[in-house]
Protein backbone atom coordinates (compact mmCIF):
# COMPACT_ATOMS: atom_id res chain seq x y z
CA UNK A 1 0.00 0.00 0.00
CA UNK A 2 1.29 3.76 -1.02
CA UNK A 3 1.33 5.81 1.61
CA UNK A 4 1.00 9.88 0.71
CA UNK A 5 4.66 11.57 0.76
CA UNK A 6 4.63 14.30 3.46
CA UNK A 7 4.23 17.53 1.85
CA UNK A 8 7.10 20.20 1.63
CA UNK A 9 6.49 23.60 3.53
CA UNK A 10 6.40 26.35 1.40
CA UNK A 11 8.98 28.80 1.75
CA UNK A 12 8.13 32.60 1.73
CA UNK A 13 10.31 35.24 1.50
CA UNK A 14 10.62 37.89 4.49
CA UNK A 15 7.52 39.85 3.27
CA UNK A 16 5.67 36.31 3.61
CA UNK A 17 4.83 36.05 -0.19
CA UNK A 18 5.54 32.49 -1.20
CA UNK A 19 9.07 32.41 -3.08
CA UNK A 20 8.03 31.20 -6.38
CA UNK A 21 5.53 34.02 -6.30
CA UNK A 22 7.69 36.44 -5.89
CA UNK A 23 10.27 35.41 -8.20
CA UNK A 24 7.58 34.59 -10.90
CA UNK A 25 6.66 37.91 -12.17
CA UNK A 26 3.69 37.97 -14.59
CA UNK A 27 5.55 39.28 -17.66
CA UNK A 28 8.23 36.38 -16.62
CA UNK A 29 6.77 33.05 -18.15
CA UNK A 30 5.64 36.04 -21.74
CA UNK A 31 9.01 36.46 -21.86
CA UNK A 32 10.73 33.43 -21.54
CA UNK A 33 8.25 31.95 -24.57
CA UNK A 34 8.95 34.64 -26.90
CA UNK A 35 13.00 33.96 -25.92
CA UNK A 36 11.77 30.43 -26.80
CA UNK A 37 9.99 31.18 -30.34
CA UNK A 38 12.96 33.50 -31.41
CA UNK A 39 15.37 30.97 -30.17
CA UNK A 40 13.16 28.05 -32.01
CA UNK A 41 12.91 29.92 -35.39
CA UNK A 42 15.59 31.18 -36.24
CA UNK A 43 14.79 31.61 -39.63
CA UNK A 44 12.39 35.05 -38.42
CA UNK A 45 15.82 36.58 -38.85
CA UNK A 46 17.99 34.74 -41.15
CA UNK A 47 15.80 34.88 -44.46
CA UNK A 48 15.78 38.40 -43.80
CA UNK A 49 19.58 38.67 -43.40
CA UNK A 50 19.78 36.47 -46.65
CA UNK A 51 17.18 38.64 -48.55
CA UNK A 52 19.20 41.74 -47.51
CA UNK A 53 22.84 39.79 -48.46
CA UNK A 54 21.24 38.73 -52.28
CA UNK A 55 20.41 42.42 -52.40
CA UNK A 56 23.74 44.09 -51.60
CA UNK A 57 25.19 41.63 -54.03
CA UNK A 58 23.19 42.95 -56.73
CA UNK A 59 24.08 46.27 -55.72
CA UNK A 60 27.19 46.02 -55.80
CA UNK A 61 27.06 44.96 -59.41
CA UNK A 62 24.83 47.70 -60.37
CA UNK A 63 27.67 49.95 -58.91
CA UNK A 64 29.39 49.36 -61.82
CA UNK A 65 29.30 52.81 -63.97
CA UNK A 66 27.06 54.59 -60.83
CA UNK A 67 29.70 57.60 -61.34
CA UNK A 68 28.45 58.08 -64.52
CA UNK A 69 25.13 57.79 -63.96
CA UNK A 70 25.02 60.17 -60.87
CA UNK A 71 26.66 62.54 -63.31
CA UNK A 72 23.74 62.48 -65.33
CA UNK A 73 21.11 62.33 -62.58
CA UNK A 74 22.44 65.44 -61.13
CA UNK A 75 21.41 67.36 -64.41
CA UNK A 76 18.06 66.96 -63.31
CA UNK A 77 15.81 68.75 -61.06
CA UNK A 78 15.95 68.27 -57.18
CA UNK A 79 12.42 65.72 -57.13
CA UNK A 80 14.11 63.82 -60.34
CA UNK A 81 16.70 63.64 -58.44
CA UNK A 82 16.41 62.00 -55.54
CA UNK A 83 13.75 59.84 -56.69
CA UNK A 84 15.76 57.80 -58.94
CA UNK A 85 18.80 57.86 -56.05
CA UNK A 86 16.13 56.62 -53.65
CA UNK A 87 14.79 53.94 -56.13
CA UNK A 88 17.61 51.21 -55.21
CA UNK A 89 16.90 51.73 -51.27
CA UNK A 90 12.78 51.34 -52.31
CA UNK A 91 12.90 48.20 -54.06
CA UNK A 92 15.83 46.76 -51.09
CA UNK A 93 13.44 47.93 -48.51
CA UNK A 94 10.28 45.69 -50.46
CA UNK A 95 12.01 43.15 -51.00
CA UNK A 96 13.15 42.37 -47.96
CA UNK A 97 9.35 43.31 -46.04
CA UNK A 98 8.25 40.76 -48.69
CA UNK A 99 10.50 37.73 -47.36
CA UNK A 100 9.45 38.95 -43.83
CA UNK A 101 5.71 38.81 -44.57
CA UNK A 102 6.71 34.86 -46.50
CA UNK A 103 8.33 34.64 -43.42
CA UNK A 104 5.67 35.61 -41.07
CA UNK A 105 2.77 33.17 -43.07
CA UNK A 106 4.89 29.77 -42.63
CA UNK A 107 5.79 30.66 -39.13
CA UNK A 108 1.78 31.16 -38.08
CA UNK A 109 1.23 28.08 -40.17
CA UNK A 110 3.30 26.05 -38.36
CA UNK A 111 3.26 27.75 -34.68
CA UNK A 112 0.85 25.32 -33.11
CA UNK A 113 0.40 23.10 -36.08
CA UNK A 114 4.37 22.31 -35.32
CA UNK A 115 4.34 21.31 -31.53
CA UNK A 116 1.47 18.83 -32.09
CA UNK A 117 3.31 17.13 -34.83
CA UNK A 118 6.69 16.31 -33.03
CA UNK A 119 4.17 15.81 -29.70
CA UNK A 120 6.54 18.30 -27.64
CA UNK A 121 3.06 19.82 -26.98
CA UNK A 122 2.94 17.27 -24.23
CA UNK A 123 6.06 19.06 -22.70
CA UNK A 124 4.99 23.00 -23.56
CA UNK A 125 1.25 21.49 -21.60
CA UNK A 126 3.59 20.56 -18.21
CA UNK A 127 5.04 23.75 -17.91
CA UNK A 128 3.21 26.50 -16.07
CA UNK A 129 2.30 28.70 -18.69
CA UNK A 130 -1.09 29.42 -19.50
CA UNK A 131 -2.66 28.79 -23.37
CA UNK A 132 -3.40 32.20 -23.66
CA UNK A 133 0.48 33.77 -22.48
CA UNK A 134 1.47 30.66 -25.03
CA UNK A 135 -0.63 32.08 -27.87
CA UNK A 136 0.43 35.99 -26.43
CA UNK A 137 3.95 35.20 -27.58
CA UNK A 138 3.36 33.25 -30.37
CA UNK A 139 0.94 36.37 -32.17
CA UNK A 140 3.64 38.83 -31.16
CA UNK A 141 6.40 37.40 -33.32
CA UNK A 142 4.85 38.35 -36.83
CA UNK A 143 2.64 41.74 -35.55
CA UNK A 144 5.81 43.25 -33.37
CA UNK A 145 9.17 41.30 -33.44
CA UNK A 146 9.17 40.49 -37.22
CA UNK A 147 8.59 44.15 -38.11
CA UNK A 148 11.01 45.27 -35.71
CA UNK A 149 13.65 42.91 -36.96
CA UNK A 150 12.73 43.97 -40.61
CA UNK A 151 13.05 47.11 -39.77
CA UNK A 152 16.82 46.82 -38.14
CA UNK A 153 17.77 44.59 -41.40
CA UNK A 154 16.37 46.82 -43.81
CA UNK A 155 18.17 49.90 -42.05
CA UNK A 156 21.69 48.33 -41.54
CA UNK A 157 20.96 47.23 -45.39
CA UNK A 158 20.52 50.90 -46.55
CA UNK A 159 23.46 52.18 -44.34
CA UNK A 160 25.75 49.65 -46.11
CA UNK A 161 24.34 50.73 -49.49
CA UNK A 162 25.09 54.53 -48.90
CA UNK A 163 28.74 53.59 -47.50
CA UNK A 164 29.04 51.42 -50.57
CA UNK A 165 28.45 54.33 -53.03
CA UNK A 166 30.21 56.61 -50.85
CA UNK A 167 33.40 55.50 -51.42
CA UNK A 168 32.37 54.39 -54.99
CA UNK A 169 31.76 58.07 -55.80
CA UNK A 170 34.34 59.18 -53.28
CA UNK A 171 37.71 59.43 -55.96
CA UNK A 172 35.43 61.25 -59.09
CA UNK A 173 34.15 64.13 -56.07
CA UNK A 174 30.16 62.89 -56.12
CA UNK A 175 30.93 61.10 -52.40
CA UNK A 176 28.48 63.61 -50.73
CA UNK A 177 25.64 63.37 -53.19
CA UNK A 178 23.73 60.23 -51.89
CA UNK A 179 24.11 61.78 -48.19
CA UNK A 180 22.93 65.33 -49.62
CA UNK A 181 20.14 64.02 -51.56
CA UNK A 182 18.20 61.43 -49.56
CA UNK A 183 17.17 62.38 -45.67
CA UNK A 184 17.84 59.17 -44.25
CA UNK A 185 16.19 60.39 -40.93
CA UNK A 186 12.74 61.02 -42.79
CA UNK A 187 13.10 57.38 -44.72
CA UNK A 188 13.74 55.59 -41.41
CA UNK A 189 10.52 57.07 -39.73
CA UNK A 190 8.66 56.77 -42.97
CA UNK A 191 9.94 52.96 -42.83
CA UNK A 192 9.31 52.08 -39.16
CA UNK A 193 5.63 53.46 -39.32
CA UNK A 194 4.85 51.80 -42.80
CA UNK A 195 6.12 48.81 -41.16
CA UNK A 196 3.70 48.92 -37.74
CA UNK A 197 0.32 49.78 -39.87
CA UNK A 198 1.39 47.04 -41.93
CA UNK A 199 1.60 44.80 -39.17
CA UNK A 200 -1.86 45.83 -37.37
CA UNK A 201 -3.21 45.68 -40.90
CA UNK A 202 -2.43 42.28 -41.05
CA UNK A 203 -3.22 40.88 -38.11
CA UNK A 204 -6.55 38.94 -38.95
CA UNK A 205 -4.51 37.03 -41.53
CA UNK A 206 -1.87 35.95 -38.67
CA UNK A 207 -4.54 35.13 -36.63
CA UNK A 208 -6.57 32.86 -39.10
CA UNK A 209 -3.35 31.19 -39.87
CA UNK A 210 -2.52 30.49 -36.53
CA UNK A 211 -5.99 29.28 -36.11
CA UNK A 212 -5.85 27.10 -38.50
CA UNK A 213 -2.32 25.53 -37.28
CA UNK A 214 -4.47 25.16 -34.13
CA UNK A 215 -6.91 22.98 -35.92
CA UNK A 216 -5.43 21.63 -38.79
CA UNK A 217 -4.27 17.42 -38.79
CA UNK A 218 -2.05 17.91 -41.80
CA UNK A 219 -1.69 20.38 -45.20
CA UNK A 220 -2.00 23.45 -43.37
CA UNK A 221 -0.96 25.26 -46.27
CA UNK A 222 -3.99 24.31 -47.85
CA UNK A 223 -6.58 24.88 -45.12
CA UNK A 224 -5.39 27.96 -45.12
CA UNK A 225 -5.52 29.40 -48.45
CA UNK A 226 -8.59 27.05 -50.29
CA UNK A 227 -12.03 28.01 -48.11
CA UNK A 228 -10.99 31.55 -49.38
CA UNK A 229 -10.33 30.20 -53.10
CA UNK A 230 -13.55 28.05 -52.72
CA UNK A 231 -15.79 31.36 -51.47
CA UNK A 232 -14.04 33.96 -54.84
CA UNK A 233 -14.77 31.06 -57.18
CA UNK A 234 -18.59 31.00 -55.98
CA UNK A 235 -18.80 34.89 -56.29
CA UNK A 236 -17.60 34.59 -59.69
CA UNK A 237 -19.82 32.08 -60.79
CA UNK A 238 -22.40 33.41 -58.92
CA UNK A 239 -22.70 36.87 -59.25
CA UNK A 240 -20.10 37.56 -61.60
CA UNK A 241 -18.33 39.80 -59.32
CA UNK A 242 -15.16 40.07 -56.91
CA UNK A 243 -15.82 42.08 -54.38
CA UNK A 244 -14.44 39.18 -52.03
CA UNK A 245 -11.15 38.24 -53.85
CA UNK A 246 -10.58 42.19 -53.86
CA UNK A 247 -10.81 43.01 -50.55
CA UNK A 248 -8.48 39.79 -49.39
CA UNK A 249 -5.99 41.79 -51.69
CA UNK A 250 -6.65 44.84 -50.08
CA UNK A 251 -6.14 43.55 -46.56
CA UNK A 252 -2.57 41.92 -47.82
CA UNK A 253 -1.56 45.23 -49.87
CA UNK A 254 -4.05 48.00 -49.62
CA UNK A 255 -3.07 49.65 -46.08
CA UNK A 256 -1.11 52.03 -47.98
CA UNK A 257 -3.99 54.38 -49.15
CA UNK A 258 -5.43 54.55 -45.39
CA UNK A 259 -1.99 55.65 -44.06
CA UNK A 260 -0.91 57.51 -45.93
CA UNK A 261 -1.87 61.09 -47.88
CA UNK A 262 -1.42 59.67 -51.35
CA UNK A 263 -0.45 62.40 -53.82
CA UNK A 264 -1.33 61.64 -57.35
CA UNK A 265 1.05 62.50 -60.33
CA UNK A 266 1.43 62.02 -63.97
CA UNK A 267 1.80 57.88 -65.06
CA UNK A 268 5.37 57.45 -65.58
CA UNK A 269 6.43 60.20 -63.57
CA UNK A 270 9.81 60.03 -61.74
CA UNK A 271 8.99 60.88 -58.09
CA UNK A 272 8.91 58.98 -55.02
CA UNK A 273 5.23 58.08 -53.34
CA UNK A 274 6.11 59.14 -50.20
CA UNK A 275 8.99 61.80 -50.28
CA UNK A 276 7.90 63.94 -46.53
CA UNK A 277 6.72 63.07 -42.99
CA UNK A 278 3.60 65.60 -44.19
CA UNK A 279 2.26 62.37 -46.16
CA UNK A 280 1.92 59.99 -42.98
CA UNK A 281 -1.36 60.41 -41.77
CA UNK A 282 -2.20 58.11 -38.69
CA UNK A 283 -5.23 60.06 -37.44
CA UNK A 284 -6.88 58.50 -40.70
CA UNK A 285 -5.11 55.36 -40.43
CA UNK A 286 -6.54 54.82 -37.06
CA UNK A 287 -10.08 55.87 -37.69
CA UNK A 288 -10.76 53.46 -40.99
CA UNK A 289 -13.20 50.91 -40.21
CA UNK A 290 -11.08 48.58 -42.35
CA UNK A 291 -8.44 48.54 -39.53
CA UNK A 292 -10.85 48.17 -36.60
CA UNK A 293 -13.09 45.33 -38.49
CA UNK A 294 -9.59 43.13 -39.11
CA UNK A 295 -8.38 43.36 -35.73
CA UNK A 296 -12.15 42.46 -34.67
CA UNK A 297 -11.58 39.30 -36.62
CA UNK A 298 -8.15 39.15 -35.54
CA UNK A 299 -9.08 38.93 -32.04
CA UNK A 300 -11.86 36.38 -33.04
CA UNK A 301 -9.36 34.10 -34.45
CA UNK A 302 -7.13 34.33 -31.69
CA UNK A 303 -9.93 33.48 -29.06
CA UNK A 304 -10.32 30.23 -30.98
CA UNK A 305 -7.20 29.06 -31.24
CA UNK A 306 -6.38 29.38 -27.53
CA UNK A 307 -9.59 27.22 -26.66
CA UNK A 308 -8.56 24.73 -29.55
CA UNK A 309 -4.52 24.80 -28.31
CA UNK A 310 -6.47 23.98 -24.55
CA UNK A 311 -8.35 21.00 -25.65
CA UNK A 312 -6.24 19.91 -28.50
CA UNK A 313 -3.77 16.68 -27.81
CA UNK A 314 -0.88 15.91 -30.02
CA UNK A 315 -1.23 14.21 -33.76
C-alpha cells in the first residue's frame, strides 16, 4: 500500500509572499516563450539577413558605372533627383518586407500546427504557462518582433548601401551626393511606421493562420488558403463579381492608401510616393473601419485558437 509523501512547507520570502511568487513575475513566463519562439525559429531573422545579403550583391554589381550615372542624374531637377537615387533603397526595402511577410505566413502556419506534430506539446502542456500567455507570444512574433527585426535589417541594409556608393563616388568628387540628396532620418521614420500599420493591418490574416495551425491534422498550407479560393470562385460564378477576392488583396496590400496622404502625379512620372513626414497620416489610419473590423476578426481568431490549443492533444 502507497502511503502519501509528506508535503514540503512552502517557503516565503521575508515579506511572507511564497518564493516562487515572488520570483515569478507575470511578464516572466511572456518572456521566456517569446526567448523560446525566437530561439526556435531562427529563420524570423535569417531569411531576412539572406534577402538583404542577395540584395547588396546585386548592388554592388549595379555599382558598376554609378559615377556616370550620378553625373547624369544630377542634371536633373531636385524631385528627379532623388527619386531615382532613392529607387535602389525602395525596391531593397520591399524586397526584404516581402520575405518577412513569407516569413511571417509559414511561421503562423506552423506555430501550433508544429508542436502537435513532433508531440513536444505534451512538454509546452507541463510547464506552467497558460494557453493564452502561449498564444500571447506566439501572435507577437509576426505583428511586433518580425517588423522590428525587418526594420533593423532593412536599415543596416541601406546604411551599407550609402557607405558602398560613398566610397564608390568618393575618388570622381560625387561622395556627398547620396548623403545630400536622400534624408535618411525622414526614410527611417517613414519605414518604421509603414512597417507597424502594416503589421496591425495584417493581423486577422496571422490570426486565421494560426488558427488554423491550431486545428489543422495535416496540409496546413492548404486549409489555409482554399475556403478563401472556394468562397471567390462562388462569387464569380455566382454573381459575376469580386468584391471578395478584392478586398483579401486589399487587406494583404491595400493599407497604404489609409496611411498615408497619397499624392497623385502624372503615369510614368519620376517621383517617389512618399517623399515627406507631411504624407503619414495616422489620425486617418486609425479611424478606418477597415483597420478596426480586421483586428475584430483578428481577435476572433485568436480566441479560438487558444480554446482549440487547450483542448487539442498531439497528432
Amino acid at each position: 500500500m502507497n502511503t502519501p509523501s509528506p508535503a514540503l512547507p512552502e517557503i516565503r520570502d521575508e515579506s511572507g509572499v511564497p518564493a516562487s511568487s515572488s520570483k515569478l513575475s507575470a511578464t516572466r513566463p511572456f518572456y521566456w516563450c517569446v526567448r523560446r519562439e525566437l530561439w526556435e525559429n531562427r529563420s524570423i531573422y535569417i531569411a531576412p539577413l539572406i534577402a538583404a545579403g542577395v540584395v547588396l550583391f546585386g548592388y554592388a554589381i549595379s555599382a558598376i558605372g554609378l559615377a556616370q550615372r550620378r553625373r547624369a542624374l544630377l542634371l536633373l531637377d531636385p524631385v528627379q533627383q532623388r527619386a531615382h537615387i532613392e529607387m535602389p533603397y525602395d525596391i531593397v526595402a520591399m524586397m526584404i518586407m516581402f520575405t518577412a511577410f513569407i516569413v511571417g505566413v509559414f511561421y503562423c502556419l506552423d506555430a501550433l500546427y508544429g508542436e502537435r506534430r513532433d508531440r513536444s506539446i505534451l512538454f509546452w502542456k507541463s510547464l506552467p504557462v497558460s494557453d493564452l500567455t502561449a498564444l500571447l507570444a506566439k501572435v507577437s512574433v509576426p505583428i511586433v518582433f518580425l517588423p522590428l527585426i525587418t526594420f533593423a535589417i532593412i536599415e543596416a541594409t541601406h546604411l551599407v548601401m550609402m557607405l558602398m556608393s560613398t566610397v564608390i563616388l568618393l575618388p570622381q568628387g560625387l561622395g556627398s551626393t547620396t548623403w545630400r540628396v536622400l534624408p535618411f532620418f525622414q526614410l527611417s521614420v517613414v519605414l518604421l511606421y509603414g512597417l507597424i500599420t502594416m503589421a496591425l493591418w495584417q493581423a486577422p490574416i496571422f490570426g486565421w493562420l494560426l488558427l488554423v495551425s491550431a486545428w489543422v491534422r495535416r496540409a496546413t498550407f492548404l486549409w489555409a488558403v482554399l475556403p478563401w479560393l472556394a468562397i471567390c470562385a462562388i462569387e464569380k460564378i455566382a454573381f459575376n463579381t469580386s468584391y471578395f477576392a478584392l478586398m483579401l488583396g486589399r487587406r494583404m496590400t491595400g493599407n497604404f492608401e489609409d496611411a498615408f496622404v497619397v499624392v497623385k502625379h502624372p503615369h510614368g512620372a519620376a517621383v517617389a510616393l512618399v517623399d515627406r513626414l507631411t504624407q503619414l497620416d495616422p489620425v486617418k489610419f486609425f479611424s478606418s473601419p477597415g483597420l478596426w473590423i480586421g483586428l475584430v476578426f483578428a481577435v476572433a481568431f485568436f480566441t479560438a485558437a487558444v480554446q482549440l490549443r487547450r483542448y487539442r492533444g498531439p497528432l
